[in-house]
PDB file of N, CA and C in Angstrom:
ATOM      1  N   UNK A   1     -77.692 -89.451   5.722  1.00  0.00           N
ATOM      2  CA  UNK A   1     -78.107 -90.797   6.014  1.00  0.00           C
ATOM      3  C   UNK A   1     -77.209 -91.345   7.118  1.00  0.00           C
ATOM      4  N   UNK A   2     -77.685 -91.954   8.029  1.00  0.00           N
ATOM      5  CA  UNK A   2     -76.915 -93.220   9.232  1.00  0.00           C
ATOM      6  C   UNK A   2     -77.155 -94.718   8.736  1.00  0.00           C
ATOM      7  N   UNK A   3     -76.233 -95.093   9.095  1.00  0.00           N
ATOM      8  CA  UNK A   3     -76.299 -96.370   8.984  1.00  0.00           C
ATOM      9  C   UNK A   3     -75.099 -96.940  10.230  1.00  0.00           C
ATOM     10  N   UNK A   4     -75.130 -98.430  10.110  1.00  0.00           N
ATOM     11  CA  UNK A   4     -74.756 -98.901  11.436  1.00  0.00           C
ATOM     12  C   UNK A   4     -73.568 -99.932  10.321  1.00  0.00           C
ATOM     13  N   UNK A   5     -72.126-100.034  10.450  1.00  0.00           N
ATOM     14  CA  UNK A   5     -71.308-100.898   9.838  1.00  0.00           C
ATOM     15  C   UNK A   5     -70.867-101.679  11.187  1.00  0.00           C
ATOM     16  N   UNK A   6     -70.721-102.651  10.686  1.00  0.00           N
ATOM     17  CA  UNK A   6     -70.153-104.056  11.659  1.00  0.00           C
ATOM     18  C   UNK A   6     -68.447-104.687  11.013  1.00  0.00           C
ATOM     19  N   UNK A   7     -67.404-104.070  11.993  1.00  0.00           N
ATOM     20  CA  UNK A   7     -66.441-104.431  11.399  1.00  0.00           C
ATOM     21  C   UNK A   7     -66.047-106.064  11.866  1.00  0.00           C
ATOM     22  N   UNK A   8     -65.216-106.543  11.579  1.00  0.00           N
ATOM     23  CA  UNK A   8     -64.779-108.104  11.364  1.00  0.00           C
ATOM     24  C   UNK A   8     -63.503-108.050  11.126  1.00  0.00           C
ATOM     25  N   UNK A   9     -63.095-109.276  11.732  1.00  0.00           N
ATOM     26  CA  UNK A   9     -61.310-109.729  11.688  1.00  0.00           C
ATOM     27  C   UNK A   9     -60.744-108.554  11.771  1.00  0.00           C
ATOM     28  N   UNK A  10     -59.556-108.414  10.591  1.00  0.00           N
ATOM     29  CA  UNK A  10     -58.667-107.594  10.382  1.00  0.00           C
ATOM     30  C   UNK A  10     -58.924-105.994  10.228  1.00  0.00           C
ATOM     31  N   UNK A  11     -59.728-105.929   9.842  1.00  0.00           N
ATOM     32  CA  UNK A  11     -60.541-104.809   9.320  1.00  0.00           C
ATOM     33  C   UNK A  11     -60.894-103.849  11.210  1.00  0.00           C
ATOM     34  N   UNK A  12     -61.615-104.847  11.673  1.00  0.00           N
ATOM     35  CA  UNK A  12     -61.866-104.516  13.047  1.00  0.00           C
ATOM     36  C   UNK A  12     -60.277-104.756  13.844  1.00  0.00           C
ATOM     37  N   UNK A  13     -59.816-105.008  13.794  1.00  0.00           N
ATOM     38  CA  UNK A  13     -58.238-105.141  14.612  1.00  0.00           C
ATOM     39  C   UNK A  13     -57.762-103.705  14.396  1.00  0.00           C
ATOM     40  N   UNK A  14     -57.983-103.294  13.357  1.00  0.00           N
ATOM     41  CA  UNK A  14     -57.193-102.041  12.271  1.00  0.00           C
ATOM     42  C   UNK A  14     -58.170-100.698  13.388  1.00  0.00           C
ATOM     43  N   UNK A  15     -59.331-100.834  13.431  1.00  0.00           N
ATOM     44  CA  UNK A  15     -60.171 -99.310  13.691  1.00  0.00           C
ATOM     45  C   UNK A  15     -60.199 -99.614  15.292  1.00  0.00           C
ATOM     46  N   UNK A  16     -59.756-100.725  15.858  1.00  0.00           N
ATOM     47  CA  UNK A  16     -59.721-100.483  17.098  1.00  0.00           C
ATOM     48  C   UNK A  16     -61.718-100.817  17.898  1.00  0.00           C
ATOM     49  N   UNK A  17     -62.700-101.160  16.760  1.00  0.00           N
ATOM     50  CA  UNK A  17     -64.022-101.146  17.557  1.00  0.00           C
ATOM     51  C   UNK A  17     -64.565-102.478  16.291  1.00  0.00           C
ATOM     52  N   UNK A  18     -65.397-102.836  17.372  1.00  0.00           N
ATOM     53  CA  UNK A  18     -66.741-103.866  16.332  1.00  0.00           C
ATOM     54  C   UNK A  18     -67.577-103.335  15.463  1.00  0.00           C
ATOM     55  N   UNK A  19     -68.247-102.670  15.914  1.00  0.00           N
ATOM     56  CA  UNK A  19     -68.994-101.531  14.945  1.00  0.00           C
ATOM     57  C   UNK A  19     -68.903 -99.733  15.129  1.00  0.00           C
ATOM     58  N   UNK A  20     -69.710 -99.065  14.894  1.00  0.00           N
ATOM     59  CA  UNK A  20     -70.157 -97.557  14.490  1.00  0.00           C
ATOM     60  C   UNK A  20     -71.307 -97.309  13.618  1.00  0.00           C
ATOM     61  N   UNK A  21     -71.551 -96.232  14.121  1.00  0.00           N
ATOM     62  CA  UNK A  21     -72.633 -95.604  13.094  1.00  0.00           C
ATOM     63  C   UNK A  21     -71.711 -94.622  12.291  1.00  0.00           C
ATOM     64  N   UNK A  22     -72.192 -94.174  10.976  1.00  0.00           N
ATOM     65  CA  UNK A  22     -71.235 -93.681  10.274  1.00  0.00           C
ATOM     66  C   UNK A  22     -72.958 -92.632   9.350  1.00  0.00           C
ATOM     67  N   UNK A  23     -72.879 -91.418   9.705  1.00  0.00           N
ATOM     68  CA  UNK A  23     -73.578 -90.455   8.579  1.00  0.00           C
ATOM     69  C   UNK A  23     -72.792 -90.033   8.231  1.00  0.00           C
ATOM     70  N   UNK A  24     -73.523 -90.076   6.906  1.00  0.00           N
ATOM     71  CA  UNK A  24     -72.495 -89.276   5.639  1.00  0.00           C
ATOM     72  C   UNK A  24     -73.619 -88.853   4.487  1.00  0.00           C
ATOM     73  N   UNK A  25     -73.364 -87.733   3.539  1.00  0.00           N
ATOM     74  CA  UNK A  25     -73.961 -87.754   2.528  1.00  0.00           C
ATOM     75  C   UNK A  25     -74.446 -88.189   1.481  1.00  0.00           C
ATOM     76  N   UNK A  26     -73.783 -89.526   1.619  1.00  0.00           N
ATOM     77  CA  UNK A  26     -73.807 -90.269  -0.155  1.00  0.00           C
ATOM     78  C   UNK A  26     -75.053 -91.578  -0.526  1.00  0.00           C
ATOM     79  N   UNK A  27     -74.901 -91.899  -1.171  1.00  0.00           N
ATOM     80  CA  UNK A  27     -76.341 -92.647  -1.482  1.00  0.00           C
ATOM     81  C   UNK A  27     -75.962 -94.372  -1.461  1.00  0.00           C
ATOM     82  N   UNK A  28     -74.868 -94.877  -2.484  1.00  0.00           N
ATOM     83  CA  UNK A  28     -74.245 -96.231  -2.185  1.00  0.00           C
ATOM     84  C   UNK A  28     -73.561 -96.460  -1.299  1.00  0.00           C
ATOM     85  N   UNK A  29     -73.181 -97.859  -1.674  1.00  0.00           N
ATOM     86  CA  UNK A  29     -72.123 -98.856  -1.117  1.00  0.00           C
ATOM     87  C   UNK A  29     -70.613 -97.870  -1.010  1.00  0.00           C
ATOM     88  N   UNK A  30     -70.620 -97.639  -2.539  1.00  0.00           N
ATOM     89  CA  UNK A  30     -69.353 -97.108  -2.325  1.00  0.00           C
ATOM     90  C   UNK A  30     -69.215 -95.853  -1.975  1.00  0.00           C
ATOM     91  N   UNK A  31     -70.093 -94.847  -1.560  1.00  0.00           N
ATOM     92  CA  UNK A  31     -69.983 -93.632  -1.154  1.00  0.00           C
ATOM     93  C   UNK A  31     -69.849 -93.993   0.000  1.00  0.00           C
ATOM     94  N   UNK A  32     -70.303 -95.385   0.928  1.00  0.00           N
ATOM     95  CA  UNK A  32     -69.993 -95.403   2.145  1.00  0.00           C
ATOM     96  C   UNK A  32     -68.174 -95.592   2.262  1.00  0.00           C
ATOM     97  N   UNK A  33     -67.969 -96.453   1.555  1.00  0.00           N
ATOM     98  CA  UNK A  33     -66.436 -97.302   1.385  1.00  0.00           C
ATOM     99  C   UNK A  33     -65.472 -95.526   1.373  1.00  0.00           C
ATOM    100  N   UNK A  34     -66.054 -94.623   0.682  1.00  0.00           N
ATOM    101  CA  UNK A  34     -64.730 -93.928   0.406  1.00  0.00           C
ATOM    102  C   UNK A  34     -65.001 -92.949   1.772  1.00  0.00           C
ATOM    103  N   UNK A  35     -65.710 -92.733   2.266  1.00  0.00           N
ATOM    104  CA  UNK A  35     -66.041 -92.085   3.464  1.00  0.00           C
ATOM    105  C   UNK A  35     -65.140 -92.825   4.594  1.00  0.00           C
ATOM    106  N   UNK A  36     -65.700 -94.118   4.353  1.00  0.00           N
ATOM    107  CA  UNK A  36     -64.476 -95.217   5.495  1.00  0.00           C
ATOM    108  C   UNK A  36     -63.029 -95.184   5.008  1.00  0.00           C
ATOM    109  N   UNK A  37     -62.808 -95.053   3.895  1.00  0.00           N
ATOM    110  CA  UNK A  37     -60.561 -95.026   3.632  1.00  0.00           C
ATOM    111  C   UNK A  37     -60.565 -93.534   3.948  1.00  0.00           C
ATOM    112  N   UNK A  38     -61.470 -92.608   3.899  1.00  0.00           N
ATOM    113  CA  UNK A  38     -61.073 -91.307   3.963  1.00  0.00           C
ATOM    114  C   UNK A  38     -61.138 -90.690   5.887  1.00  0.00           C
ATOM    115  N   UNK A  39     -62.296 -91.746   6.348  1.00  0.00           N
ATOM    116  CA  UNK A  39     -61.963 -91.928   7.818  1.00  0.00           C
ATOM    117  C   UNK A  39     -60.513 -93.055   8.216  1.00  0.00           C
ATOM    118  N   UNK A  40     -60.526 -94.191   7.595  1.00  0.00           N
ATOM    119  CA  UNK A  40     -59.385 -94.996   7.859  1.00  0.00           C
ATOM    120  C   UNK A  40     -58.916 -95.478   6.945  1.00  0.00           C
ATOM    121  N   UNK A  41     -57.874 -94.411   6.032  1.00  0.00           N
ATOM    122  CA  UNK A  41     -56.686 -94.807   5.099  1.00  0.00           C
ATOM    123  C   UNK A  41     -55.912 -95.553   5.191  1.00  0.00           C
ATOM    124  N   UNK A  42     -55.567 -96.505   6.585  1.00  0.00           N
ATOM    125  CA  UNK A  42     -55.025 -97.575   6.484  1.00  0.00           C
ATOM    126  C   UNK A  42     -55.705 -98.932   6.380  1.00  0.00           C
ATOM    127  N   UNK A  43     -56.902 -98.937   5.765  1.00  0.00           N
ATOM    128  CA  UNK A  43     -57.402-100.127   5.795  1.00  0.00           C
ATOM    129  C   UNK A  43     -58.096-100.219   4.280  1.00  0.00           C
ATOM    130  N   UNK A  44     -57.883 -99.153   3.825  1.00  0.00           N
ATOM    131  CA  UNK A  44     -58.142 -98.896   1.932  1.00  0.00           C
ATOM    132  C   UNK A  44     -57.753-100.406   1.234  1.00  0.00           C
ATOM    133  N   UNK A  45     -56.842-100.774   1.433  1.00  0.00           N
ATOM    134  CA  UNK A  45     -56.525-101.891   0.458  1.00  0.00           C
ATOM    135  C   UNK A  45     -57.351-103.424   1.414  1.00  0.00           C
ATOM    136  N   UNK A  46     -57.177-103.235   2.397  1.00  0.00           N
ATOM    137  CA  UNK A  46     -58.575-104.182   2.832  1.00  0.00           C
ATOM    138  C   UNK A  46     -60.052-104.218   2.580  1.00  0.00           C
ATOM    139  N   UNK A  47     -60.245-103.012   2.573  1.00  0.00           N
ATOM    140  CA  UNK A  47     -61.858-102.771   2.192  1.00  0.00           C
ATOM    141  C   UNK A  47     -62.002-102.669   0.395  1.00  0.00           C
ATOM    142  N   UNK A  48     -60.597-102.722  -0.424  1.00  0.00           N
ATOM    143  CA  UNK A  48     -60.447-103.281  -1.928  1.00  0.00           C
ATOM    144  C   UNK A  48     -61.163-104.664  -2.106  1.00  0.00           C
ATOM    145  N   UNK A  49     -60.914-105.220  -0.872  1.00  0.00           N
ATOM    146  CA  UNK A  49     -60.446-106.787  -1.647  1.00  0.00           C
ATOM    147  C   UNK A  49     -61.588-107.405  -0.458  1.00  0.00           C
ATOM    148  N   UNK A  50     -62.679-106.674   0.196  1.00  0.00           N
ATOM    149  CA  UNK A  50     -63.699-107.784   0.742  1.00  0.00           C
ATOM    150  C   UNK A  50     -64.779-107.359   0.619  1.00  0.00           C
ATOM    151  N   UNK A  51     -65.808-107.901   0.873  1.00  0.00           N
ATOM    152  CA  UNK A  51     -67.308-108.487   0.733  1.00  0.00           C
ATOM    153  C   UNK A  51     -67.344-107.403   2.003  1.00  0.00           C
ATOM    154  N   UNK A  52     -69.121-107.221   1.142  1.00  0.00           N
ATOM    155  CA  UNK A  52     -70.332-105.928   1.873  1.00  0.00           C
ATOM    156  C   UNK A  52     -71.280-106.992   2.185  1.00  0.00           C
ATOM    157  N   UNK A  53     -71.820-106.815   3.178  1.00  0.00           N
ATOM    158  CA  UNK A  53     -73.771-107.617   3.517  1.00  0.00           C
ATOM    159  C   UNK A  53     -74.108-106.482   3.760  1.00  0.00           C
ATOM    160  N   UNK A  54     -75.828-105.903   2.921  1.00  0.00           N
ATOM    161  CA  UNK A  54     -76.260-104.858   3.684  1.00  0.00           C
ATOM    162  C   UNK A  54     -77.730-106.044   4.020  1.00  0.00           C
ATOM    163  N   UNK A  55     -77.919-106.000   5.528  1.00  0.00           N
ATOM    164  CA  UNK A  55     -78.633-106.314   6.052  1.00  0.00           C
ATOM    165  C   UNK A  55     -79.293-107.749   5.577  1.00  0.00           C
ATOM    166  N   UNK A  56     -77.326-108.537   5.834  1.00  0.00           N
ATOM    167  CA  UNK A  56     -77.231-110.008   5.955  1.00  0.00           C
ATOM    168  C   UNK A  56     -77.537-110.457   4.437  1.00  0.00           C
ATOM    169  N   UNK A  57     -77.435-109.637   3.188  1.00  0.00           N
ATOM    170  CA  UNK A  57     -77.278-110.074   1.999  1.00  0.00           C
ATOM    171  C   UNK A  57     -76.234-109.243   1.213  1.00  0.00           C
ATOM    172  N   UNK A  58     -75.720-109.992   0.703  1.00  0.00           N
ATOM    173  CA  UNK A  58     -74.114-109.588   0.501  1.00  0.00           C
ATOM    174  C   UNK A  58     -74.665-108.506  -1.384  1.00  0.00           C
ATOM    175  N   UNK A  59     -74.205-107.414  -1.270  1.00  0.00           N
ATOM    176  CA  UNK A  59     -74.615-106.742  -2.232  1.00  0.00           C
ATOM    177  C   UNK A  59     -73.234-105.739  -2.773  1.00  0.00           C
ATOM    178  N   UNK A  60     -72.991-105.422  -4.225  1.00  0.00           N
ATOM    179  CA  UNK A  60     -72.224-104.908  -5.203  1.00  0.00           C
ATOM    180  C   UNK A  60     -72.175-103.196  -4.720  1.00  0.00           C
ATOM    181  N   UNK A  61     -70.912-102.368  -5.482  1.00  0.00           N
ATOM    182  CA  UNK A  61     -70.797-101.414  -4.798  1.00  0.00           C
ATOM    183  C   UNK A  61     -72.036-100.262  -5.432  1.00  0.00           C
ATOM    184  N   UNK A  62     -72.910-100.271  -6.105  1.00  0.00           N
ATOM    185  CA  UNK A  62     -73.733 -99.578  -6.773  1.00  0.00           C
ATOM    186  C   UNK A  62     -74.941 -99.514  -5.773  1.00  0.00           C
ATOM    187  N   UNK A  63     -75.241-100.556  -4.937  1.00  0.00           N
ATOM    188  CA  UNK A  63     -76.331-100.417  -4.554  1.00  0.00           C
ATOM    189  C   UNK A  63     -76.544 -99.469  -3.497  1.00  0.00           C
ATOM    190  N   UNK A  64     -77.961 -98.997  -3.666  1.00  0.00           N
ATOM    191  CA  UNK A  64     -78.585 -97.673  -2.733  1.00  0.00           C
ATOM    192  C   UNK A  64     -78.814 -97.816  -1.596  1.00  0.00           C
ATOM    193  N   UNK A  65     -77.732 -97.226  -0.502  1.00  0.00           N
ATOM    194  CA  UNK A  65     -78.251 -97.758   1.034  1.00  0.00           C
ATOM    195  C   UNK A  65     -79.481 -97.062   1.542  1.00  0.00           C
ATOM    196  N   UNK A  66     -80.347 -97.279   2.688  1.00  0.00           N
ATOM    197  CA  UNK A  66     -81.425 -96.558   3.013  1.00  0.00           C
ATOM    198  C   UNK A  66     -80.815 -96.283   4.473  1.00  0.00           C
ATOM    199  N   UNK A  67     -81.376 -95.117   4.718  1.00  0.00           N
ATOM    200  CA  UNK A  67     -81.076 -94.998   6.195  1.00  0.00           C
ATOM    201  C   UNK A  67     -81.838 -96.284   7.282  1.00  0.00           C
ATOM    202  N   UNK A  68     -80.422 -96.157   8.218  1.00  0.00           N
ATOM    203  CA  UNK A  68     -80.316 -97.718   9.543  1.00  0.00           C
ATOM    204  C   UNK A  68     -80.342 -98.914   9.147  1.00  0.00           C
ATOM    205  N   UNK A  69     -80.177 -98.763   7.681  1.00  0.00           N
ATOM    206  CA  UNK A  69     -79.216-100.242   7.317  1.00  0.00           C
ATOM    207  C   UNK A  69     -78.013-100.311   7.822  1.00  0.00           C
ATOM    208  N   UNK A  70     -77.853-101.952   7.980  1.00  0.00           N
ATOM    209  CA  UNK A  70     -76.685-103.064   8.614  1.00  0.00           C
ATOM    210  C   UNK A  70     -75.675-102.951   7.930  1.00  0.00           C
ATOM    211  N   UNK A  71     -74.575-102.556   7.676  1.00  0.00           N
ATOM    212  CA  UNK A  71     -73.581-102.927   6.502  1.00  0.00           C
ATOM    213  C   UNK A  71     -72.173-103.882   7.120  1.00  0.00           C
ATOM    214  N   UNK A  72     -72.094-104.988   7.147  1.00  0.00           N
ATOM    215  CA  UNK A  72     -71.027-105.737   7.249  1.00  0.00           C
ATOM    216  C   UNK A  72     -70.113-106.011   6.232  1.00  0.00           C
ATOM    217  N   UNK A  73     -68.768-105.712   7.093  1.00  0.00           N
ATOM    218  CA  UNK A  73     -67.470-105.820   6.054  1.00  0.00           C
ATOM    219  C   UNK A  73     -67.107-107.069   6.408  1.00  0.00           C
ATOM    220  N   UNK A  74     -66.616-107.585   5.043  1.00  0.00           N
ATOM    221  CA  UNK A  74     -66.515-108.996   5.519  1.00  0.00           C
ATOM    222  C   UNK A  74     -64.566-109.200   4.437  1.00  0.00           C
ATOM    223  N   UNK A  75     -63.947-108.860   5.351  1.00  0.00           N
ATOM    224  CA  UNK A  75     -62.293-108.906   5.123  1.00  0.00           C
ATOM    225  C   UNK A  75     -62.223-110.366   4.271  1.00  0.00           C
ATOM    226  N   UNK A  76     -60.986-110.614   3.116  1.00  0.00           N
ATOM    227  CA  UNK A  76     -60.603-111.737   2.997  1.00  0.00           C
ATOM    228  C   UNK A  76     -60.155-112.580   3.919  1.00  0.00           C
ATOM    229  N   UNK A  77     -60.201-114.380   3.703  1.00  0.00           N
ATOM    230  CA  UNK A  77     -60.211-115.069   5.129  1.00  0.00           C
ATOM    231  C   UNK A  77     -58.697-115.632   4.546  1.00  0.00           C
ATOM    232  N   UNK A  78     -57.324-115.719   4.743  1.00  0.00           N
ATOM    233  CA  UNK A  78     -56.660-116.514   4.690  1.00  0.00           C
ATOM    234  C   UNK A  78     -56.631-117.839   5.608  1.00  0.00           C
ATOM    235  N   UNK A  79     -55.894-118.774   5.004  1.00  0.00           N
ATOM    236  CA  UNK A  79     -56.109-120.060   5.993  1.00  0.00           C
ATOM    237  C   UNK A  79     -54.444-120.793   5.510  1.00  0.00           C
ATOM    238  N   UNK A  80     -54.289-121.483   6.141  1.00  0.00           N
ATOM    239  CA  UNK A  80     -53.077-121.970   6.238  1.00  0.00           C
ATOM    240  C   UNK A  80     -53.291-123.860   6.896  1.00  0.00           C
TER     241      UNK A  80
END
């Protein structure tokens, strides 16, 4: 399966790009997530602690991606 992820803030500061396409074998959310710490292990504890949109609706790590779905990471926002 392909799909297209849209990185944000910190998350995107960390991989150096806005988005990618990312194929991989797996069927969820989170088969995408461990594919991404296992491509970028330094951003594992960021992609712990934020919000998925697949195709602008924010969805849990169980759900079934389809191929050339949108997946946006959406990092925690601190504010000060």
């Amino acid at each position: 399966m392909k799909v297209k992820v849209l990185y944000f803030s910190q998350v995107k500061d960390k991989v150096g790009k806005n988005e990618e396409e990312i194929e991989f074998e797996g069927k969820t959310l989170k088969d995408l997530v461990d594919v991404l710490v296992n491509k970028y292990p330094h951003i594992e504890d960021i992609l712990k602690r934020s919000m998925f949109a697949v195709n602008e609706s924010y969805e849990t790590m169980d759900y079934n991606l389809q191929d050339n779905d949108i997946i946006a990471i959406i990092p925690p926002v601190s504010g000060g």
